[in-house]
N, C-alpha and C. Protein backbone atom coordinates (compact mmCIF):
# COMPACT_ATOMS: atom_id res chain seq x y z
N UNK A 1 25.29 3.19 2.03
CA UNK A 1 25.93 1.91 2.29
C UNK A 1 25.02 1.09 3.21
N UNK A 2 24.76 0.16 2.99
CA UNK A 2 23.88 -1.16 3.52
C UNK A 2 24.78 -1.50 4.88
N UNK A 3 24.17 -1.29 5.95
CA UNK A 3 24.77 -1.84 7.38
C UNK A 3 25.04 -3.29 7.26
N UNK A 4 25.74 -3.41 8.17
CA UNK A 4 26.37 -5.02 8.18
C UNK A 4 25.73 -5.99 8.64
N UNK A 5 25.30 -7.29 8.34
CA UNK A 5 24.82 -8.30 8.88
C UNK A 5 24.50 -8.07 10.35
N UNK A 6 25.34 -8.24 10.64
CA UNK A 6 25.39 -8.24 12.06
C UNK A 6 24.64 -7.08 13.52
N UNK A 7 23.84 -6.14 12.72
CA UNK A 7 23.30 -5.64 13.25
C UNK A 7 21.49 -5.63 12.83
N UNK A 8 20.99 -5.06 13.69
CA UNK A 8 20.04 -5.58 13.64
C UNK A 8 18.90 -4.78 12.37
N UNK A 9 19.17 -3.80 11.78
CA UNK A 9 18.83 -2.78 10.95
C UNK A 9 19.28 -3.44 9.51
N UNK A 10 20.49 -4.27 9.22
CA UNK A 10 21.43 -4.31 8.43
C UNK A 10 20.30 -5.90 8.20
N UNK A 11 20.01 -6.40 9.38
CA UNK A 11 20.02 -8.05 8.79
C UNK A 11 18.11 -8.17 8.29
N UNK A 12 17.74 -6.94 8.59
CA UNK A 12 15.99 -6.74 8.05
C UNK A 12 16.00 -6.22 6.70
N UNK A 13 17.08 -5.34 6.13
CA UNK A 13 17.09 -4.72 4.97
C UNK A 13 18.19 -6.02 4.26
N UNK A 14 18.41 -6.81 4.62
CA UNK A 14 19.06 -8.21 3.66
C UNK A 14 17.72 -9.07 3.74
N UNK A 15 17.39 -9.20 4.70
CA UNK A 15 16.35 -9.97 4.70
C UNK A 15 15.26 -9.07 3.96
N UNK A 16 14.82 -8.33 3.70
CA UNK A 16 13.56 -7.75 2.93
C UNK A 16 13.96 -7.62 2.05
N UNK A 17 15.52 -7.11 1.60
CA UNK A 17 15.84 -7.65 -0.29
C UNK A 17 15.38 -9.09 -0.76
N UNK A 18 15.92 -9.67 0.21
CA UNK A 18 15.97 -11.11 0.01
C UNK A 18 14.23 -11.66 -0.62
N UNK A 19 13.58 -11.67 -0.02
CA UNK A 19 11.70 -11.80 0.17
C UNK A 19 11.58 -10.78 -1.35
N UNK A 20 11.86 -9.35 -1.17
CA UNK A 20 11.45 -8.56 -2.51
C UNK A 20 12.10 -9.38 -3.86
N UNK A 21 13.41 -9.48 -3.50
CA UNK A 21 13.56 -10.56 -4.78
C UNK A 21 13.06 -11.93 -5.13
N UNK A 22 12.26 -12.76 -4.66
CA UNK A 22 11.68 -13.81 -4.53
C UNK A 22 10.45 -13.65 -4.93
N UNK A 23 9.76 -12.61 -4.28
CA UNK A 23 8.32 -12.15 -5.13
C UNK A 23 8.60 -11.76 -6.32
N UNK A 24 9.56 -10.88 -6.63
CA UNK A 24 9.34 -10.60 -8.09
C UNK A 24 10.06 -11.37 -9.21
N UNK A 25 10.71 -12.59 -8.85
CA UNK A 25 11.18 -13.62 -9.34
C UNK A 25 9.66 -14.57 -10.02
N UNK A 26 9.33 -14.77 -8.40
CA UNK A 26 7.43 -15.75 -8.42
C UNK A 26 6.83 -14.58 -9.68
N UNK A 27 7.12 -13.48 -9.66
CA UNK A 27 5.97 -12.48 -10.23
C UNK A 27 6.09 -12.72 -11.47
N UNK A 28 7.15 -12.74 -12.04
CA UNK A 28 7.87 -12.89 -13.15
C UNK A 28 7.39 -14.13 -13.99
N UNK A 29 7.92 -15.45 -13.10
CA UNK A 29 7.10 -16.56 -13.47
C UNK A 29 5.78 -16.40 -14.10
N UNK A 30 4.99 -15.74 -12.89
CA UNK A 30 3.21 -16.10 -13.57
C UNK A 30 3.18 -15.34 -14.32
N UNK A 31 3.83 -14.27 -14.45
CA UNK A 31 3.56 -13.36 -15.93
C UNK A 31 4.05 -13.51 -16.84
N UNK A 32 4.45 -15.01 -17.19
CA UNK A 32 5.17 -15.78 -18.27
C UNK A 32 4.09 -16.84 -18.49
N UNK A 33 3.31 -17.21 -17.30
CA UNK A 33 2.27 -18.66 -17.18
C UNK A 33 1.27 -17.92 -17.34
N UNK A 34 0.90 -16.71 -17.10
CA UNK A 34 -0.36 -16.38 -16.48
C UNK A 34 -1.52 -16.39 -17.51
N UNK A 35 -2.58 -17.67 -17.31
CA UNK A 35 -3.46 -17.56 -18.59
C UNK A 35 -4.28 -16.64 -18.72
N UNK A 36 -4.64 -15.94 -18.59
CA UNK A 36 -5.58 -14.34 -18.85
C UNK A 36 -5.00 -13.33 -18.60
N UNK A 37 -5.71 -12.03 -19.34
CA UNK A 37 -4.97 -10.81 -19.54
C UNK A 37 -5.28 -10.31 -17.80
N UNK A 38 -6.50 -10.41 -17.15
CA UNK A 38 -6.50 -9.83 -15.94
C UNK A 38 -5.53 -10.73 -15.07
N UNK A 39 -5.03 -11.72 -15.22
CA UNK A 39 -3.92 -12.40 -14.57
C UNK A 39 -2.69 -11.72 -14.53
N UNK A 40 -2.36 -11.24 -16.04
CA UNK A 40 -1.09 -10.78 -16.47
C UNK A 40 -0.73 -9.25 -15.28
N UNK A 41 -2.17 -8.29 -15.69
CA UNK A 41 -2.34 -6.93 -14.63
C UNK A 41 -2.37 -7.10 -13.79
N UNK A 42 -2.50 -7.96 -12.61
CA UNK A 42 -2.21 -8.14 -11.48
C UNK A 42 -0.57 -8.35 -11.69
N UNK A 43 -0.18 -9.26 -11.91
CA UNK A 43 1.07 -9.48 -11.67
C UNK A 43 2.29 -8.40 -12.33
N UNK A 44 1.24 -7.37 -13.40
CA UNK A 44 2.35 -6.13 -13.26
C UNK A 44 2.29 -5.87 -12.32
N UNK A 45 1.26 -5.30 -11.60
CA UNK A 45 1.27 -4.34 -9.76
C UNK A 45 1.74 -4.89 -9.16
N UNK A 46 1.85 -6.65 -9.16
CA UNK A 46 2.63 -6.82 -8.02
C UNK A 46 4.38 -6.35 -8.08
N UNK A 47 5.02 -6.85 -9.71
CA UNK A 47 5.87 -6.56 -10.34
C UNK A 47 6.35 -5.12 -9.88
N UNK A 48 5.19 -4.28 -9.77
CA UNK A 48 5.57 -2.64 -9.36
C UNK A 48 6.07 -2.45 -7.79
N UNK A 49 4.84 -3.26 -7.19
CA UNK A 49 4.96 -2.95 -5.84
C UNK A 49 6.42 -3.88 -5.59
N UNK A 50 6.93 -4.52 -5.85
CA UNK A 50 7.92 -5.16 -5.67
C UNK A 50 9.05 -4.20 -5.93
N UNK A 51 9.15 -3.63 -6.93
CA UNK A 51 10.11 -2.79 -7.30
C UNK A 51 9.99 -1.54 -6.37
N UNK A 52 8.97 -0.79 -5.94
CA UNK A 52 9.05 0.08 -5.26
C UNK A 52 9.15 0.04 -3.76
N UNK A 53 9.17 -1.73 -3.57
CA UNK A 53 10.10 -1.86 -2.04
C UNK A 53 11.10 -1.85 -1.94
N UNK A 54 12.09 -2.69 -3.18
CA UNK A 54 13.02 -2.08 -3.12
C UNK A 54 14.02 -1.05 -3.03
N UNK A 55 13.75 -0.34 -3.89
CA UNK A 55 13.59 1.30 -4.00
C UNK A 55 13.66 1.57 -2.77
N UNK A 56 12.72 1.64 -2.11
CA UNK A 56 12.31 2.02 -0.45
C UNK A 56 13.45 1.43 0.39
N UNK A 57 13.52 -0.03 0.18
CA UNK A 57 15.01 -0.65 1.02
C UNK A 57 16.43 -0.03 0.82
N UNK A 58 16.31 0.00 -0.65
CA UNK A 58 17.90 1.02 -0.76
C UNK A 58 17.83 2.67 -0.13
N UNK A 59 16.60 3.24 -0.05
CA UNK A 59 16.27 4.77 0.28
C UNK A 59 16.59 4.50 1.98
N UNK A 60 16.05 3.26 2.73
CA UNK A 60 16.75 3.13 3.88
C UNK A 60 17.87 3.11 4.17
N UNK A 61 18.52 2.18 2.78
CA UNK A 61 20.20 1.91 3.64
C UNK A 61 20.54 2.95 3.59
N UNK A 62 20.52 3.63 2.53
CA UNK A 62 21.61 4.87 1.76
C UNK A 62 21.37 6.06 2.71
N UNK A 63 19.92 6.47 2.81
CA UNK A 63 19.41 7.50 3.02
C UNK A 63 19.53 8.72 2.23
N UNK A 64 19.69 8.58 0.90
CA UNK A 64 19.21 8.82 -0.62
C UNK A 64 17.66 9.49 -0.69
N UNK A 65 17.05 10.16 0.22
CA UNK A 65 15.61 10.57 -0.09
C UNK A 65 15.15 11.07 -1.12
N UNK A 66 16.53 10.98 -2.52
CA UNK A 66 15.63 11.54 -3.88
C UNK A 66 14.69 10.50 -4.12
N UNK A 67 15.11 9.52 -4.18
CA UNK A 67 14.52 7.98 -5.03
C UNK A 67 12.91 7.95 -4.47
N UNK A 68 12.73 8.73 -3.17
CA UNK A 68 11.45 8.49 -2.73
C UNK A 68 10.42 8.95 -4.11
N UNK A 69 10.65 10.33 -4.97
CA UNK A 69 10.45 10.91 -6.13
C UNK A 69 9.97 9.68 -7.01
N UNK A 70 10.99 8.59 -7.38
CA UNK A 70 10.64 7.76 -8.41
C UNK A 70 9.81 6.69 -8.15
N UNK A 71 10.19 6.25 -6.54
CA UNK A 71 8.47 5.31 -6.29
C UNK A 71 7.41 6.05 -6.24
N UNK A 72 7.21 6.99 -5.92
CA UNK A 72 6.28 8.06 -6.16
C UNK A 72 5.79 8.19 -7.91
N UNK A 73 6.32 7.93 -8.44
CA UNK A 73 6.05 8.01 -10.06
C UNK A 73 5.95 6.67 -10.71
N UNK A 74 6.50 5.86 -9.92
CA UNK A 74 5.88 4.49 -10.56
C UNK A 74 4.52 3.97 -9.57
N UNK A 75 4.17 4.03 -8.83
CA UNK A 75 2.89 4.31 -8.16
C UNK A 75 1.78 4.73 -8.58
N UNK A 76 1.97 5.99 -9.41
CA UNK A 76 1.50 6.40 -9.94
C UNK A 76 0.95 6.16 -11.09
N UNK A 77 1.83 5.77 -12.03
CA UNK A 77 1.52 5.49 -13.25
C UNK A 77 1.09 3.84 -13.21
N UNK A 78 1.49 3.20 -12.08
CA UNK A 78 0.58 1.93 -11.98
C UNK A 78 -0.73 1.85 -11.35
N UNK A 79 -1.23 2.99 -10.86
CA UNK A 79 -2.58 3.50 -10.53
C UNK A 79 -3.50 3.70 -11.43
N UNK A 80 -2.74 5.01 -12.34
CA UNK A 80 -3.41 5.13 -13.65
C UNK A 80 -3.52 3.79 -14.72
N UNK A 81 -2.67 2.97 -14.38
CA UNK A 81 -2.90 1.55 -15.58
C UNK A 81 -3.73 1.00 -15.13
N UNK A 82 -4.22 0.96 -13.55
CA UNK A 82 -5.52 0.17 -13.56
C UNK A 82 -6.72 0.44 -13.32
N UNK A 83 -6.66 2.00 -12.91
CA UNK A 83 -7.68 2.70 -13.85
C UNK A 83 -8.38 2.73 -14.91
N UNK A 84 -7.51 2.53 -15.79
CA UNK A 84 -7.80 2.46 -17.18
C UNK A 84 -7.94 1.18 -18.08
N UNK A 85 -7.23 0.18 -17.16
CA UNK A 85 -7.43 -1.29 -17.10
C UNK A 85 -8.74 -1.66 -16.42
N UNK A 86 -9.55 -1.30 -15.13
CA UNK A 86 -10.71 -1.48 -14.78
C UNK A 86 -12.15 -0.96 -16.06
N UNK A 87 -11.68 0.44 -16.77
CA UNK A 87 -12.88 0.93 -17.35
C UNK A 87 -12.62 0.00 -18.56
N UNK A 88 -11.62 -0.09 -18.76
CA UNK A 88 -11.80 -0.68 -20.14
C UNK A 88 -12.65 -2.57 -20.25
N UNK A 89 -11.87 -3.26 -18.76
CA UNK A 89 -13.11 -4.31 -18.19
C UNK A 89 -14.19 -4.01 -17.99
N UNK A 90 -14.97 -2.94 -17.68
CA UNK A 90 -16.34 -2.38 -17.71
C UNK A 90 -17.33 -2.31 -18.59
N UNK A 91 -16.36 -1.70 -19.74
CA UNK A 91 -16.89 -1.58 -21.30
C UNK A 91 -16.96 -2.89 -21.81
N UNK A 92 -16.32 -3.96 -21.61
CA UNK A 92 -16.55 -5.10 -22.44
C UNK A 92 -17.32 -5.85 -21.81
N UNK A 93 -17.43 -5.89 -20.50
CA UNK A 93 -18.38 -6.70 -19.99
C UNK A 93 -19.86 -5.69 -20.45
N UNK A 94 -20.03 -4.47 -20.26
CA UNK A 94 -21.54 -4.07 -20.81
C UNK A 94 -21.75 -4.57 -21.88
N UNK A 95 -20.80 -4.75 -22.83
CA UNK A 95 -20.81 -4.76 -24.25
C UNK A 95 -21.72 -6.86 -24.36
N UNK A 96 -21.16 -7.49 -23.52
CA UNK A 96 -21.75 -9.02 -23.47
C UNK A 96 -23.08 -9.30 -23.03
């Protein structure tokens, strides 16, 4: 359960939903505008990292420490995408 406004724990985890939803609102946007594909991959990670603050904000209120598990796995697998998103920019630029 999310503490109440009125304290001081309660009004940083409203306020940092608040900001996490706004970035990934903005994130959302440019990855609807965003003219290039390396535009688009950035704004998944940010898309990720956004999601896995949240995650993190609810793992505060609740104190739920499974969920730590699933930012842990989307981290992950957005590591490996740009991994594999960097080599594959590598190869095409040798290729020019």
């Amino acid at each position: 359960m999310i503490p109440p406004m009125n304290t001081p724990l309660g009004f940083a985890l409203h306020f940092s939903l608040v900001c996490l939803s706004l970035a990934y609102f903005a994130a959302l946007f440019r990855l609807l505008k965003g003219p290039t594909i390396p535009d688009r991959i950035i704004v998944i990670d940010l898309v990720a990292s956004a999601t896995m603050g949240i995650i993190l904000v609810f793992i505060v209120a609740t104190g739920k420490t499974i969920y730590i598990n699933v930012a842990l796995i989307i981290a992950l697998i957005v590591f490996m995408g740009n991994v594999a998103f960097a080599k594959y920019l590598k190869k095409t630029m040798q290729n020019d």
